[in-house]
N, C-alpha and C. Protein backbone atom coordinates (compact mmCIF):
# COMPACT_ATOMS: atom_id res chain seq x y z
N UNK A 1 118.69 90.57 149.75
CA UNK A 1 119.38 91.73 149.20
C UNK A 1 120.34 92.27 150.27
N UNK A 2 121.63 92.86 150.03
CA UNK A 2 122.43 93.25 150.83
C UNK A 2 122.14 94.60 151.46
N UNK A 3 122.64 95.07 152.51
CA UNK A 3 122.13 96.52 153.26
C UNK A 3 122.73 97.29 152.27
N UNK A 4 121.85 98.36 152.11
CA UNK A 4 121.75 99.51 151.34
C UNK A 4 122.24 100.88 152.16
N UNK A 5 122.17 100.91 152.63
CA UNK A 5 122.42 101.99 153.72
C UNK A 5 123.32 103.16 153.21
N UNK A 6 124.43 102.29 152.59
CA UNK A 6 125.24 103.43 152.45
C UNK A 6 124.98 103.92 150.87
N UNK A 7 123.97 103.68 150.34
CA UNK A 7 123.90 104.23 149.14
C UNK A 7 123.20 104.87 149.02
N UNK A 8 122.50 105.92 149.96
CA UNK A 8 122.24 107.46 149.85
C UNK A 8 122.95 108.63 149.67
N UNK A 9 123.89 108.49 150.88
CA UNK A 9 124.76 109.77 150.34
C UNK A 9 125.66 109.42 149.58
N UNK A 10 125.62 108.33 148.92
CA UNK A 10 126.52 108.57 148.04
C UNK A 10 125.85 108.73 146.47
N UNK A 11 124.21 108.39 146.63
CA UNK A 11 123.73 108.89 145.56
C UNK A 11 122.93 110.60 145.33
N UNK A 12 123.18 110.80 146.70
CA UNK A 12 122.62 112.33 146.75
C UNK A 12 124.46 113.04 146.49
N UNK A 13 125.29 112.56 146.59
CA UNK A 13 126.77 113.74 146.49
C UNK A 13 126.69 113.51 145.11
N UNK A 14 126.35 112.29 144.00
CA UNK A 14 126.40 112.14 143.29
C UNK A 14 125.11 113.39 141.85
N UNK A 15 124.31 113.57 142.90
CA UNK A 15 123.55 114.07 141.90
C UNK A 15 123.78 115.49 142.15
N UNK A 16 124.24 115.45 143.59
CA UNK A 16 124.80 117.16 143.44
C UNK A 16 125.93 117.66 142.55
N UNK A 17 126.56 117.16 142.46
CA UNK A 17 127.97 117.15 141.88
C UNK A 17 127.92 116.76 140.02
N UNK A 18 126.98 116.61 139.56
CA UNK A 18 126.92 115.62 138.37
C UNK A 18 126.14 116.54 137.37
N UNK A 19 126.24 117.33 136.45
CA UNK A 19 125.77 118.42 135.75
C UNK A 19 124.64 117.51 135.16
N UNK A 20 123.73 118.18 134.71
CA UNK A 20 121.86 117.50 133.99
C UNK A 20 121.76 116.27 134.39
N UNK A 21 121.86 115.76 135.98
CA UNK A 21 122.06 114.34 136.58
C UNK A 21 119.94 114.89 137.10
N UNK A 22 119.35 115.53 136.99
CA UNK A 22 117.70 116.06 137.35
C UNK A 22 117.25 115.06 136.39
N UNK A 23 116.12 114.24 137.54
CA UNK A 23 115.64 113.43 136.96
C UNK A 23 116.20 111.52 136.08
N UNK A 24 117.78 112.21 136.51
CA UNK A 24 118.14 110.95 135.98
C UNK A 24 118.55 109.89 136.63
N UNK A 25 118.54 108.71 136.78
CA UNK A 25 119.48 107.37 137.55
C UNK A 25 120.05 107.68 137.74
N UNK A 26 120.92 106.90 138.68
CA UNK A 26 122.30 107.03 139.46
C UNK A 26 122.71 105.29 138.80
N UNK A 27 123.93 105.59 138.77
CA UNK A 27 124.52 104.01 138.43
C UNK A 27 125.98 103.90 139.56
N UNK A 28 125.98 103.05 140.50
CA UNK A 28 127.07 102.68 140.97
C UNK A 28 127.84 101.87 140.66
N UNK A 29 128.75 101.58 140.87
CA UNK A 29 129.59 100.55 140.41
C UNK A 29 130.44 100.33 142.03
N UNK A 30 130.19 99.31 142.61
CA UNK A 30 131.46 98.84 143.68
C UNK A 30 132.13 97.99 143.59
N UNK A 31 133.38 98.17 143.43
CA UNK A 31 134.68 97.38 143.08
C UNK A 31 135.16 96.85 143.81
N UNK A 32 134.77 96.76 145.50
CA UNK A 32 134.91 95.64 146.00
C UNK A 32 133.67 94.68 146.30
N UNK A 33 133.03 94.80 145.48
CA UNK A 33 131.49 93.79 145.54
C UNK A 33 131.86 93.15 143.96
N UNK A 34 132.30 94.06 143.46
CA UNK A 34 132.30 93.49 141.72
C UNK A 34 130.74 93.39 141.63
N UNK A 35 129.89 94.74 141.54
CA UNK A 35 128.32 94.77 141.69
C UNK A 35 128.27 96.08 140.94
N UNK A 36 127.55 96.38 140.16
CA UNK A 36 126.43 97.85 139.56
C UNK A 36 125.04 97.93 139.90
N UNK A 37 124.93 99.18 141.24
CA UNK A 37 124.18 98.89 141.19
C UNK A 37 123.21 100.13 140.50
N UNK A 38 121.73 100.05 140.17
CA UNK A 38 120.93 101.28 139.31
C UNK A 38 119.64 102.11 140.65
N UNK A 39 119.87 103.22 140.61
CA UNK A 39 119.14 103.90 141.79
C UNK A 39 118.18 104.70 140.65
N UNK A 40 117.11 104.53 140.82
CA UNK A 40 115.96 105.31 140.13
C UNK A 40 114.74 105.74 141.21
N UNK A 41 114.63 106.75 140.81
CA UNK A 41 113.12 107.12 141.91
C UNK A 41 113.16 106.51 142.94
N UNK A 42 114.40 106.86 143.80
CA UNK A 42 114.22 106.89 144.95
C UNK A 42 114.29 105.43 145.79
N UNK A 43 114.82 104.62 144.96
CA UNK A 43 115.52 103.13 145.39
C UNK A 43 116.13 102.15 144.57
N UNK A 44 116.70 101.16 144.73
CA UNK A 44 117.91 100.34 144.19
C UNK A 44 116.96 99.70 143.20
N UNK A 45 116.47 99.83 141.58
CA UNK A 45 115.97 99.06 141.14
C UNK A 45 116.56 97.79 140.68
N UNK A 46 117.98 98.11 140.44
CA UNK A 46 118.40 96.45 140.42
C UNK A 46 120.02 96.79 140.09
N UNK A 47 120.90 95.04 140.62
CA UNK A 47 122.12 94.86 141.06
C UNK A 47 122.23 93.85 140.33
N UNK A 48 123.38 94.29 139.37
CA UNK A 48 124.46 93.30 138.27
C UNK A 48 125.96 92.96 138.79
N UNK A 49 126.05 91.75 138.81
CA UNK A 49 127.50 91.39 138.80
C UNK A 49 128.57 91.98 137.87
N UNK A 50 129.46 92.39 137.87
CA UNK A 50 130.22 93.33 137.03
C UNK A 50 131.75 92.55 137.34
N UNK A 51 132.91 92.79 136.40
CA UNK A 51 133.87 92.50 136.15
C UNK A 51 134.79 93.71 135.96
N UNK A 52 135.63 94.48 137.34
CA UNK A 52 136.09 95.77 136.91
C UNK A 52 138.06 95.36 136.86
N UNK A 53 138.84 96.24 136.80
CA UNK A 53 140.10 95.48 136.31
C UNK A 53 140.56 95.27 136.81
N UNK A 54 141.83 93.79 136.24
CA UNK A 54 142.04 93.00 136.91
C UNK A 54 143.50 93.40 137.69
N UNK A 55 144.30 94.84 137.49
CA UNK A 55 145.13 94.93 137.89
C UNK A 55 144.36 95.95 139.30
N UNK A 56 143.12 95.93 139.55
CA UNK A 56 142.60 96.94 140.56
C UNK A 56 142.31 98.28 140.54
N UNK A 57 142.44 99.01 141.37
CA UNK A 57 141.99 100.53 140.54
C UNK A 57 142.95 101.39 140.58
N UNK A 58 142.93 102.66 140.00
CA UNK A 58 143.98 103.55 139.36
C UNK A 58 143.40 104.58 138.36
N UNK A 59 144.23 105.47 138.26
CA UNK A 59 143.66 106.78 137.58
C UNK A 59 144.59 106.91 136.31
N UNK A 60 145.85 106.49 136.19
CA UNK A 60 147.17 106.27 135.12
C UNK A 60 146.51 106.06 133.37
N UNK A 61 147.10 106.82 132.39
CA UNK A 61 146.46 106.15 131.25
C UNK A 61 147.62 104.93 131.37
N UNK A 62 147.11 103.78 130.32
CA UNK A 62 148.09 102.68 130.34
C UNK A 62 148.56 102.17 131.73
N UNK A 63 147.32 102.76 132.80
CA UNK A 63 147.70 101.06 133.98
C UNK A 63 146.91 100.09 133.85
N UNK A 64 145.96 100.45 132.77
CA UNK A 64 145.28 98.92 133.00
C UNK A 64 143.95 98.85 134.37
N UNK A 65 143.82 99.82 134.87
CA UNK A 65 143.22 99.91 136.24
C UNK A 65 141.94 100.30 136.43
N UNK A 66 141.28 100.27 136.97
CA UNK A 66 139.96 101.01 136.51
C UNK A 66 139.55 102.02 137.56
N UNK A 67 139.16 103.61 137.00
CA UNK A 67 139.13 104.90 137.72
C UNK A 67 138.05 104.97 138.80
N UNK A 68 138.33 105.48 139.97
CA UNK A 68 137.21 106.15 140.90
C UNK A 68 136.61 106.98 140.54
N UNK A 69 135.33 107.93 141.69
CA UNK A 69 135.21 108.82 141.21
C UNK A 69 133.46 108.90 140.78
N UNK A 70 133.49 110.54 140.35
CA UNK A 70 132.30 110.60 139.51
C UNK A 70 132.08 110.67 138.08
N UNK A 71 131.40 109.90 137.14
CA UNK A 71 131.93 110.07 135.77
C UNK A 71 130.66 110.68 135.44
N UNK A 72 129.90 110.54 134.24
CA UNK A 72 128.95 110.34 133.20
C UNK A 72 128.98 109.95 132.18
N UNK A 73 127.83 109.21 131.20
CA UNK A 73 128.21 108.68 130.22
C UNK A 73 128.06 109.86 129.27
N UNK A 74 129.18 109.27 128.72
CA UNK A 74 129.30 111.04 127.74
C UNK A 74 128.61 110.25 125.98
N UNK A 75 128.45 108.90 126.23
CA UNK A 75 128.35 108.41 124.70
C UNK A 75 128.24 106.69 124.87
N UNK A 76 127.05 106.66 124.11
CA UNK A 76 126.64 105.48 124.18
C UNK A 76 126.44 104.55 122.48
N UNK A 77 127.05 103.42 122.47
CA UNK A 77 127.09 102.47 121.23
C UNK A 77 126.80 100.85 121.49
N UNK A 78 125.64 100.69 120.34
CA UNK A 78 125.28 99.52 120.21
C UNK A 78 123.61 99.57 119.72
N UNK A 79 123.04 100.22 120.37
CA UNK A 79 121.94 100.25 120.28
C UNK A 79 121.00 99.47 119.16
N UNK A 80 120.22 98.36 119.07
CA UNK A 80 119.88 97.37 118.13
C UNK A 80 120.85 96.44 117.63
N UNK A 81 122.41 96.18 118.18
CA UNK A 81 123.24 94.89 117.46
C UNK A 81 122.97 93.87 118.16
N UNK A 82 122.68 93.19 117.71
CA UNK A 82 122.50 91.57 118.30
C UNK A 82 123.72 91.34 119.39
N UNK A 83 123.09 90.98 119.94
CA UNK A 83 123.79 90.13 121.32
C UNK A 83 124.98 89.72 120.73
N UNK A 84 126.55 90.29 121.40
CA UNK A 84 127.67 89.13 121.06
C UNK A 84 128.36 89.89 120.26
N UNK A 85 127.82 91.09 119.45
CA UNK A 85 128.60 91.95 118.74
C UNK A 85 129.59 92.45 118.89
N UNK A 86 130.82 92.15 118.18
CA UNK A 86 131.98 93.08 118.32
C UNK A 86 131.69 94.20 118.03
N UNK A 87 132.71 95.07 119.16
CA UNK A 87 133.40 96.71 118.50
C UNK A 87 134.60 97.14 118.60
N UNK A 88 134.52 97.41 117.82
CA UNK A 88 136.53 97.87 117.75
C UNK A 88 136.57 99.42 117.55
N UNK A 89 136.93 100.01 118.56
CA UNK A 89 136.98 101.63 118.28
C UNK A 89 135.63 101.83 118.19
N UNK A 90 135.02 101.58 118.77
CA UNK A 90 133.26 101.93 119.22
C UNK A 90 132.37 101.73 118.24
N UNK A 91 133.20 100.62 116.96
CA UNK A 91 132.44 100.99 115.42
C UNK A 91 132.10 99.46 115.55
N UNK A 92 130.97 99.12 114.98
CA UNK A 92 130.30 97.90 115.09
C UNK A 92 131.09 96.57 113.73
N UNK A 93 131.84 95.70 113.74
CA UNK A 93 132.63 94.93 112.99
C UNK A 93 131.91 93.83 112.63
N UNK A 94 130.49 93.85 112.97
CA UNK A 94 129.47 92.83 112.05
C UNK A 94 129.62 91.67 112.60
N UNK A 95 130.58 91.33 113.94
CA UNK A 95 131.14 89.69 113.80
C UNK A 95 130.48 89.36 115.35
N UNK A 96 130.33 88.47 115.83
CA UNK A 96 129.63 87.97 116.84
C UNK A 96 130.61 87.19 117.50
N UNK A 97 130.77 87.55 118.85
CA UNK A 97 131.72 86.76 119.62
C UNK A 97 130.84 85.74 119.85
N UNK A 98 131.92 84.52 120.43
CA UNK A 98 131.49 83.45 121.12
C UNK A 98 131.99 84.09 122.36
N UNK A 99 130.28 83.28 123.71
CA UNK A 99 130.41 84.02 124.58
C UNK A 99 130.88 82.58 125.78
N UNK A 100 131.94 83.06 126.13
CA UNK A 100 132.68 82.27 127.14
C UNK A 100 131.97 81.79 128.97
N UNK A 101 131.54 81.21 128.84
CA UNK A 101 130.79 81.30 130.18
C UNK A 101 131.11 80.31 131.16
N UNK A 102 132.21 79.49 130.41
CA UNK A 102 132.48 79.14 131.91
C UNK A 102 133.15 79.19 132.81
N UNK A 103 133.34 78.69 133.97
CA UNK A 103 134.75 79.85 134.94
C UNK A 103 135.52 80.02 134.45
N UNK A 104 136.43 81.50 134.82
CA UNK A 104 137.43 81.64 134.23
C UNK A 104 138.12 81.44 132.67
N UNK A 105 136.94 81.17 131.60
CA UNK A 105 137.59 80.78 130.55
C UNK A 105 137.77 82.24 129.75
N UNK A 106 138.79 82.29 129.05
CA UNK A 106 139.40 83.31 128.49
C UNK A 106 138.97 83.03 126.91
N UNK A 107 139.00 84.39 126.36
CA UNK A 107 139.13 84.66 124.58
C UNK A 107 140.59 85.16 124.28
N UNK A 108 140.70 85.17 123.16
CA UNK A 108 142.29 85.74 122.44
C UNK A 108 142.56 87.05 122.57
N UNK A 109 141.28 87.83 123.10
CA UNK A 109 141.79 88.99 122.88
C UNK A 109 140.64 89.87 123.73
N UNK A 110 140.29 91.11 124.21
CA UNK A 110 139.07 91.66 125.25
C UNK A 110 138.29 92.63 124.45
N UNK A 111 137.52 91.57 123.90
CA UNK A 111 136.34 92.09 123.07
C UNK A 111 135.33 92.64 123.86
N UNK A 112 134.96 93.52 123.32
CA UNK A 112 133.93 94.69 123.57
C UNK A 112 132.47 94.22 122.79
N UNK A 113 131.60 94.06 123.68
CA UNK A 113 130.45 93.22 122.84
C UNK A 113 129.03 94.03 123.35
N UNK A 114 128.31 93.85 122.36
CA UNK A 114 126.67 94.61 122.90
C UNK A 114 126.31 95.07 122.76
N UNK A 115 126.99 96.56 123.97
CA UNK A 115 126.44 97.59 124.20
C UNK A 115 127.79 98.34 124.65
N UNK A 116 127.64 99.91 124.38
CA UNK A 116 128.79 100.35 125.16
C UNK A 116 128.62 101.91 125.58
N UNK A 117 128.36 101.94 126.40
CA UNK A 117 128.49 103.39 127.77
C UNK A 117 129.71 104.12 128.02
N UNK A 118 130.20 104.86 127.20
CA UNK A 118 131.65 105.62 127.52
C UNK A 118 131.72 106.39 128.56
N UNK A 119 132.63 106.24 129.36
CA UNK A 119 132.45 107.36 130.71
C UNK A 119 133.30 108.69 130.46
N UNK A 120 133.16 109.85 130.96
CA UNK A 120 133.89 110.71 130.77
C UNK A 120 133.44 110.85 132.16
N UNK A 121 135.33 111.47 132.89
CA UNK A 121 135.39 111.38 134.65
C UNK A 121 134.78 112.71 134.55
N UNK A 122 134.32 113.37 135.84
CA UNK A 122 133.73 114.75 136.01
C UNK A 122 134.66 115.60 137.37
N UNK A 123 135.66 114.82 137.54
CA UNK A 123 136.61 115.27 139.09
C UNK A 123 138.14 115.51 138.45
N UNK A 124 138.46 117.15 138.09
CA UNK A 124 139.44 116.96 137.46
C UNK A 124 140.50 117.10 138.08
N UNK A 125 141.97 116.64 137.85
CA UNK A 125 142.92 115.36 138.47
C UNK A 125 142.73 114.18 139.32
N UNK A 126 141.41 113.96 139.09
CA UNK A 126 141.01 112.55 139.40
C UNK A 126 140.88 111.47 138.29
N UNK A 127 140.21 111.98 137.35
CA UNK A 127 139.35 110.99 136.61
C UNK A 127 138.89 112.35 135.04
N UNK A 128 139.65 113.24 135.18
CA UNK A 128 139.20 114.36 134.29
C UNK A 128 140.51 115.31 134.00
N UNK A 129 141.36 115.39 132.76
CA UNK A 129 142.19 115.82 132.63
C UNK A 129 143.77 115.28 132.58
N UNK A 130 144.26 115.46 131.39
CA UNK A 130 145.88 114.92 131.95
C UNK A 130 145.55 113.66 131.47
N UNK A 131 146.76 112.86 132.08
CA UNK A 131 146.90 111.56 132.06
C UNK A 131 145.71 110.66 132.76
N UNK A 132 144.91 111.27 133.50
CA UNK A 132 143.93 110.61 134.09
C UNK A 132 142.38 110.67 133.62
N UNK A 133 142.91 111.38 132.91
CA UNK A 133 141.37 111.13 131.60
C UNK A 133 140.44 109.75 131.54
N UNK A 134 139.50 109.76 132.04
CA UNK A 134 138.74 108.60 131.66
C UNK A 134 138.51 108.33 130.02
N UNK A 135 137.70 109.73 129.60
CA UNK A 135 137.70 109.39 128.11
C UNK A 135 138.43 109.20 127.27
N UNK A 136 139.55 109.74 127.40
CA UNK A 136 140.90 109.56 126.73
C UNK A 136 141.10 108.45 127.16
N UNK A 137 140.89 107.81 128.50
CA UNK A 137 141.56 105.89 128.61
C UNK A 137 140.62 105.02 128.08
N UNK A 138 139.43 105.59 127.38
CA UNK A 138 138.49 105.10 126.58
C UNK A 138 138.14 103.71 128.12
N UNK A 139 137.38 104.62 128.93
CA UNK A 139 136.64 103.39 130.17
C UNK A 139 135.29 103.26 129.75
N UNK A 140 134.74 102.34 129.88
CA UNK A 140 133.42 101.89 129.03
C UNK A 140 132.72 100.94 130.70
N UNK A 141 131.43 100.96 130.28
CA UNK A 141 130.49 100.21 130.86
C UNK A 141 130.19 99.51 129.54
N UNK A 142 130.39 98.03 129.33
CA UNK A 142 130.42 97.19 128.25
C UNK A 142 130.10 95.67 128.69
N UNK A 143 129.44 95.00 127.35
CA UNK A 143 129.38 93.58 127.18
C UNK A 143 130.74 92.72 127.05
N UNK A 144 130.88 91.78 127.66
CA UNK A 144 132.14 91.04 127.07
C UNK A 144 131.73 89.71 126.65
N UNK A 145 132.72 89.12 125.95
CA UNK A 145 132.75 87.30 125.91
C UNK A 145 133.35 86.53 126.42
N UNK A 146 133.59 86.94 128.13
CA UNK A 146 134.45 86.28 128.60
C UNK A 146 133.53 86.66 130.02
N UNK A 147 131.92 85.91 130.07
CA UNK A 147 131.21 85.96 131.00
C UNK A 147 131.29 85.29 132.04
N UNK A 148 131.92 84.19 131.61
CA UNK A 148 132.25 83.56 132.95
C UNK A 148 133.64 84.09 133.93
N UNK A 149 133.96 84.75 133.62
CA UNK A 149 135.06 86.05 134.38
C UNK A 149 134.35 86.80 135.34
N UNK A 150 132.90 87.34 134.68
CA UNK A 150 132.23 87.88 135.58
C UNK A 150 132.03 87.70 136.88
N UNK A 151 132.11 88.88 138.02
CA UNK A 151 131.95 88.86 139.33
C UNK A 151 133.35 88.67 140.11
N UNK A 152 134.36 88.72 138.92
CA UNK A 152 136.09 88.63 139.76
C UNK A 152 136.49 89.99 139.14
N UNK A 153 137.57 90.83 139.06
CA UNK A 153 138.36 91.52 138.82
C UNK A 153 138.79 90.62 137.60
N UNK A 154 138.61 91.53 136.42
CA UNK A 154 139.36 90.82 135.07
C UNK A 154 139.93 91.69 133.64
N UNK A 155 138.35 92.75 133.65
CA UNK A 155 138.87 93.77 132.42
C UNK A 155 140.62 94.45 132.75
N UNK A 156 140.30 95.50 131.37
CA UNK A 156 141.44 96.05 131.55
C UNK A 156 141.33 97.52 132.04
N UNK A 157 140.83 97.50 132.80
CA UNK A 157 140.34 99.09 133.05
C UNK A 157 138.78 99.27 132.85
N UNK A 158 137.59 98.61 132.16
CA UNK A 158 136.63 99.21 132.12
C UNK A 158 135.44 98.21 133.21
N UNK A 159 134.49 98.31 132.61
CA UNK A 159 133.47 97.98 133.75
C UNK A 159 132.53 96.71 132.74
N UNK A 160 133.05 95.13 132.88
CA UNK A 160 132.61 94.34 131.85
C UNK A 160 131.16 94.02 133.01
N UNK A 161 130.16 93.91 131.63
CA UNK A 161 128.87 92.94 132.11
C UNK A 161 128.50 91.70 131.32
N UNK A 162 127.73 90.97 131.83
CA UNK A 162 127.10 90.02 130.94
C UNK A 162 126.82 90.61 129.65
N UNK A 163 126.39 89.95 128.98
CA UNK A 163 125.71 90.51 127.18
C UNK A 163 124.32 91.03 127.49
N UNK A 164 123.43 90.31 127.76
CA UNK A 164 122.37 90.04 128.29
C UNK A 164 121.84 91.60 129.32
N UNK A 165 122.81 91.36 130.41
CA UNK A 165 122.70 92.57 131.52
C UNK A 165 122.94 93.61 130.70
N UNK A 166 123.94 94.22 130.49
CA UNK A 166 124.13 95.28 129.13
C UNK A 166 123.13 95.90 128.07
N UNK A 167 122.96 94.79 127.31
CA UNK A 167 121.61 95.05 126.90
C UNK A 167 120.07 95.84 127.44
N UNK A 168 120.13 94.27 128.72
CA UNK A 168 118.70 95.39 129.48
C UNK A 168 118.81 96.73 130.00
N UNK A 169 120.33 96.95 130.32
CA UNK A 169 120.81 98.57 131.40
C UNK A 169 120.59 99.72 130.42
N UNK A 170 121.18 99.51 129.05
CA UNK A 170 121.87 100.23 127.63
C UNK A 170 119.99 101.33 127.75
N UNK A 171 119.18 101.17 127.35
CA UNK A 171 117.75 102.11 127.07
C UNK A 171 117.71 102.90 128.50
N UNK A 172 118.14 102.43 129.54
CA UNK A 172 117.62 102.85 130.81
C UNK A 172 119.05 104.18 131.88
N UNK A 173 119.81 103.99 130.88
CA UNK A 173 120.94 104.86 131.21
C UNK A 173 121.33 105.70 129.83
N UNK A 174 120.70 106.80 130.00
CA UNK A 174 120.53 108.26 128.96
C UNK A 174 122.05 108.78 129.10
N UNK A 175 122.64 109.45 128.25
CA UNK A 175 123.75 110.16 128.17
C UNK A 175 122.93 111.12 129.00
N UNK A 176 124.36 111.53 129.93
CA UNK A 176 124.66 112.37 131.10
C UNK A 176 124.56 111.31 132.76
N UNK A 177 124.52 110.43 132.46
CA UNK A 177 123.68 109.93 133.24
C UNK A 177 124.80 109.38 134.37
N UNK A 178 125.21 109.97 135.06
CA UNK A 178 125.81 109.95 137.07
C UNK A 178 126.48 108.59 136.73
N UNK A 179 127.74 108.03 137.12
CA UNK A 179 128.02 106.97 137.01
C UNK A 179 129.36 107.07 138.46
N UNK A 180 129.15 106.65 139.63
CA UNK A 180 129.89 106.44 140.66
C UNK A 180 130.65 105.51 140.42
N UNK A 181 131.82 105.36 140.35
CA UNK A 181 132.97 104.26 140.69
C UNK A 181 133.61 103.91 142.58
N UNK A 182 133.01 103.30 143.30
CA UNK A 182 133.53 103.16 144.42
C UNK A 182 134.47 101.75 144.58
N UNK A 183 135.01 102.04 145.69
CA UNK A 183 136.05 100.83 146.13
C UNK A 183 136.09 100.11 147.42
N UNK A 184 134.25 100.74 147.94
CA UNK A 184 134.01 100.62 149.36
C UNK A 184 132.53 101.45 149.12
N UNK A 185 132.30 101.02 150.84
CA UNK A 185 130.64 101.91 150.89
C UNK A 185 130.67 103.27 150.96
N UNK A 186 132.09 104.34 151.02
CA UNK A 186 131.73 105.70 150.96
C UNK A 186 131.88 106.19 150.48
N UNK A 187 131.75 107.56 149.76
CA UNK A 187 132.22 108.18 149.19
C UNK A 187 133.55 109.08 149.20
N UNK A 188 134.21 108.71 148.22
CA UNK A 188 136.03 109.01 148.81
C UNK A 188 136.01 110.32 148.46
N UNK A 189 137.07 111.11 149.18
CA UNK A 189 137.18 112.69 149.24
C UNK A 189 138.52 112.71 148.67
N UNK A 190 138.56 113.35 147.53
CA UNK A 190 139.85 113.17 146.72
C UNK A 190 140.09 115.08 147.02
N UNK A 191 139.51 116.05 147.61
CA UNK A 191 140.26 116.86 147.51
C UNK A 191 141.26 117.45 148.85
C-alpha cells in the first residue's frame, strides 16, 4: 500500500469544512494517482483506480476538466440497476452498455453506467457558484463502459470507476458525504 501520510489533514480540513460530514466517510479522489481513496473510522478502508478528465483539471463550465476542492454528494442514482446500466440525465434508459475493457478501447459516446454520486462543490468561486458550479457542470462519481480507460485521465470532467467498484462504493457513501478532489498530497488553499 502506498504512504498515507498525507491523508490526515487533509481528511480532518475536510470534515471541518464539510456541513453533516459527523460520523461520515471521507472520499478522496487524487488526480495525479488517478486513485479514490475511502477514509472511515479512522483509516483508509480501501483504494480504487479512477479515470478523472482527460483535458486535466479546471473549474470552467464547458472545459471538460474536472473540479478541485471540497464537494459533497448532494444526490445519488442507480441504486438496484444491474451492472452496465445506462443514464441519460440521471434517469435510468433500461439499456445495458457493453463494457469495454480493454486498453484504451473507446464507446461512441460517455455513457454513464451503474451508479451515480452527484457532487455539489462546497468552496464558493471554486467549485460553488457562477460558472464554476459543480452541480450545474453536472460532475458525478460514476460507472463507465469504457473500463479499460481506467487509471489514465479520460472522462469529461467527472470521476469514472469500474462498474463493479461503483457498485460496491454506491451503499457506503450517504448523501452529504465529504468528497475531496486533489491534484497532489495537500490540501490546496484557494483563498
Amino acid at each position: 500500500m502506498p504512504s498515507l501520510e498525507w491523508m490526515d489533514p487533509v481528511v480532518e480540513d475536510a470534515r471541518r469544512r464539510a456541513p453533516n460530514a459527523n460520523g461520515l466517510p471521507v472520499a478522496v479522489v487524487r488526480v495525479d494517482q488517478q486513485r479514490l481513496y475511502v477514509w472511515d473510522q479512522g483509516q483508509v478502508t480501501d483504494i480504487y483506480d479512477v479515470s478523472t478528465a482527460a483535458r486535466g483539471v479546471g473549474f470552467e463550465e464547458g472545459s471538460f476538466t474536472t473540479p478541485l476542492g471540497l464537494h459533497r454528494i448532494a444526490e445519488r442514482f442507480g441504486e438496484d440497476a444491474p451492472r452496465g446500466t445506462i443514464f441519460r440525465a440521471r434517469g435510468n434508459t433500461g439499456e445495458i452498455a457493453e463494457i469495454l475493457t480493454q486498453p484504451g478501447a473507446r464507446s461512441s459516446r460517455d455513457n454513464i453506467t451503474s451508479r451515480i454520486l452527484w457532487l455539489d462543490g462546497l468552496e464558493p468561486g471554486i467549485n460553488r457558484g457562477g460558472s464554476v458550479d459543480s452541480l450545474r457542470r453536472y460532475i458525478y462519481i460514476h460507472g463507465t463502459d469504457e473500463e479499460g480507460r481506467i487509471g489514465e485521465p479520460a472522462s469529461e470532467g467527472c470521476v469514472r470507476m469500474r462498474n463493479d467498484d461503483v457498485i460496491e462504493l454506491f451503499p457506503r457513501l450517504p448523501v452529504d458525504t465529504p468528497v475531496i478532489i486533489l491534484d497532489g498530497p495537500q490540501v490546496p488553499d484557494f483563498s
